[in-house]
N, C-alpha and C. Protein backbone atom coordinates (compact mmCIF):
# COMPACT_ATOMS: atom_id res chain seq x y z
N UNK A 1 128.02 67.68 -64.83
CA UNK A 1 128.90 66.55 -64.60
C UNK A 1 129.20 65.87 -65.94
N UNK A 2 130.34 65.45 -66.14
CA UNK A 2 131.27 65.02 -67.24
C UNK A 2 130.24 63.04 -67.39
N UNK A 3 129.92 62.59 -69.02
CA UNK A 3 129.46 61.27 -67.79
C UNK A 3 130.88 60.48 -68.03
N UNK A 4 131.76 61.13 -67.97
CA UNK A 4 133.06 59.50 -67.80
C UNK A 4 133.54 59.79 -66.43
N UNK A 5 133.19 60.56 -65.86
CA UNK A 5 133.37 60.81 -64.71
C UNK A 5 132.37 60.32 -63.87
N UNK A 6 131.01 60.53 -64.13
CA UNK A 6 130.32 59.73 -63.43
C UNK A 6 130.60 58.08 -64.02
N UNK A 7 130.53 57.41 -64.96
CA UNK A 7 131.15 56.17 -65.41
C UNK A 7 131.91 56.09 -64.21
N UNK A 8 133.37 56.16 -64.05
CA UNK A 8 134.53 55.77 -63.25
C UNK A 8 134.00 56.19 -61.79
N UNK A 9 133.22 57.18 -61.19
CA UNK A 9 133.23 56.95 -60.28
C UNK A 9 132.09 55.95 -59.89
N UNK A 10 130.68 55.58 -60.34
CA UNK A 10 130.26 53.95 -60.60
C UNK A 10 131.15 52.76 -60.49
N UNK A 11 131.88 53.23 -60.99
CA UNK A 11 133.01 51.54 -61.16
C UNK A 11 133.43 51.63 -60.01
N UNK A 12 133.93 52.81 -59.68
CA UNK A 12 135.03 53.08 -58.09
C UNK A 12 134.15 52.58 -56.74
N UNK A 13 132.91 52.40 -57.25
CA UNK A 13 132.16 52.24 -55.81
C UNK A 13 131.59 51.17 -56.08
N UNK A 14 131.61 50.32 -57.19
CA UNK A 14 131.34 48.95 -57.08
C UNK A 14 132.63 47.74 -56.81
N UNK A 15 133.80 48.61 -57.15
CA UNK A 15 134.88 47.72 -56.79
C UNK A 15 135.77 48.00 -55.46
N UNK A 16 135.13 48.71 -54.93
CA UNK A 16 135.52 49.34 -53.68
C UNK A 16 134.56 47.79 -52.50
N UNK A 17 133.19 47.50 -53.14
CA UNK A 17 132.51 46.29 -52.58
C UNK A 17 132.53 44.85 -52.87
N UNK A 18 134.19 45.05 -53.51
CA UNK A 18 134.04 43.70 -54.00
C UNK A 18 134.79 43.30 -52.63
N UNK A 19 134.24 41.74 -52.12
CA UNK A 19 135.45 41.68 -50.83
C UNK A 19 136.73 41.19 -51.62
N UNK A 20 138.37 41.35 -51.07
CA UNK A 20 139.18 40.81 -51.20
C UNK A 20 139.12 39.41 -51.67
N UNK A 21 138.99 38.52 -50.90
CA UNK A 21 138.62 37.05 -51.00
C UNK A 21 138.10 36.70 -52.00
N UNK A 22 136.89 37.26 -52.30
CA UNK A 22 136.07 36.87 -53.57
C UNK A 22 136.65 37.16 -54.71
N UNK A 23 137.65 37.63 -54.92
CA UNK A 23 138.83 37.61 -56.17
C UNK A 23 139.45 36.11 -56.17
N UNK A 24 140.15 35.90 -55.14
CA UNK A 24 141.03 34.71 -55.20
C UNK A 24 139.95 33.61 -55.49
N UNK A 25 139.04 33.54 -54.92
CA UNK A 25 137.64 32.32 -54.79
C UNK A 25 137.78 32.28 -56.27
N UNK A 26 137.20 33.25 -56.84
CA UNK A 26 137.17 33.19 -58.18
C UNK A 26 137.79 32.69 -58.78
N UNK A 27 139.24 33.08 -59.04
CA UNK A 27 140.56 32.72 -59.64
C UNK A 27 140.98 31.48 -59.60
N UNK A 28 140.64 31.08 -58.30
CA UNK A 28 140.24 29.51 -58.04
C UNK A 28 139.67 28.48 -58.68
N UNK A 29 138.71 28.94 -58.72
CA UNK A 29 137.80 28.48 -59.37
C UNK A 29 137.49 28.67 -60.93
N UNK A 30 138.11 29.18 -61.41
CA UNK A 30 138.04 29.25 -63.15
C UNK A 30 139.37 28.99 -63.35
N UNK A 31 140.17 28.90 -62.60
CA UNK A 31 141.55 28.51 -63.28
C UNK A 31 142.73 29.53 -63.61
N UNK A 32 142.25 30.94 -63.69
CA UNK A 32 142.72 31.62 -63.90
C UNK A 32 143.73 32.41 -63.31
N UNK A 33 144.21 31.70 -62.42
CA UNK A 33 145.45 31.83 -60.83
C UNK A 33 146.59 30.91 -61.58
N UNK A 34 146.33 30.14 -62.18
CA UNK A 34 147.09 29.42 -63.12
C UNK A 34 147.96 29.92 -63.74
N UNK A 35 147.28 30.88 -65.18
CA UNK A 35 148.14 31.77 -66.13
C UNK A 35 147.84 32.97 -65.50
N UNK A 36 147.83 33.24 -64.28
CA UNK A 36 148.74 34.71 -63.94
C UNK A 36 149.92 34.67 -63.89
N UNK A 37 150.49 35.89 -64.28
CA UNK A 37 152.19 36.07 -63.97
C UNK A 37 152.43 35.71 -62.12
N UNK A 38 153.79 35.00 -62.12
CA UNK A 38 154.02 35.27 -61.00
C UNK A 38 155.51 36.03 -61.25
N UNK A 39 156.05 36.32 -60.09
CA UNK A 39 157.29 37.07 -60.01
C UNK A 39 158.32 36.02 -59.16
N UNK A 40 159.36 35.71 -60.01
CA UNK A 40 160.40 34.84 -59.16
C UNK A 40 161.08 35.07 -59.31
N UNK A 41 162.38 34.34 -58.84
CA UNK A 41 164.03 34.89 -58.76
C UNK A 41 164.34 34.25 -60.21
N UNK A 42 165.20 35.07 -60.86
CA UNK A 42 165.90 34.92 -61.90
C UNK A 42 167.52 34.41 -62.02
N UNK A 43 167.38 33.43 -62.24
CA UNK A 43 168.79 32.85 -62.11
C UNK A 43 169.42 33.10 -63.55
C-alpha cells in the first residue's frame, strides 16, 4: 500500500464523521461565515 493513499483514505473517514452541523456551529462561532464568499446577483 502506497502511504498517500493510506493518508487520504484516513482523512476520507474522519471527514466522512464530521456531522454537517458541526461545520456551521463552528463557523459561527469563530466568525468565519463572515469572510466566506457568498454568491449573489450581479447587477
Amino acid at each position: 500500500m502506497k502511504p498517500t493513499k493510506f493518508k487520504y483514505g484516513l482523512l476520507s473517514q474522519v471527514v466522512t464523521n464530521i456531522p454537517a452541523y458541526l461545520v456551521q456551529k463552528l463557523a459561527c462561532k469563530h466568525g468565519v461565515n463572515k469572510q466566506a464568499r457568498t454568491f449573489g446577483q450581479s447587477i
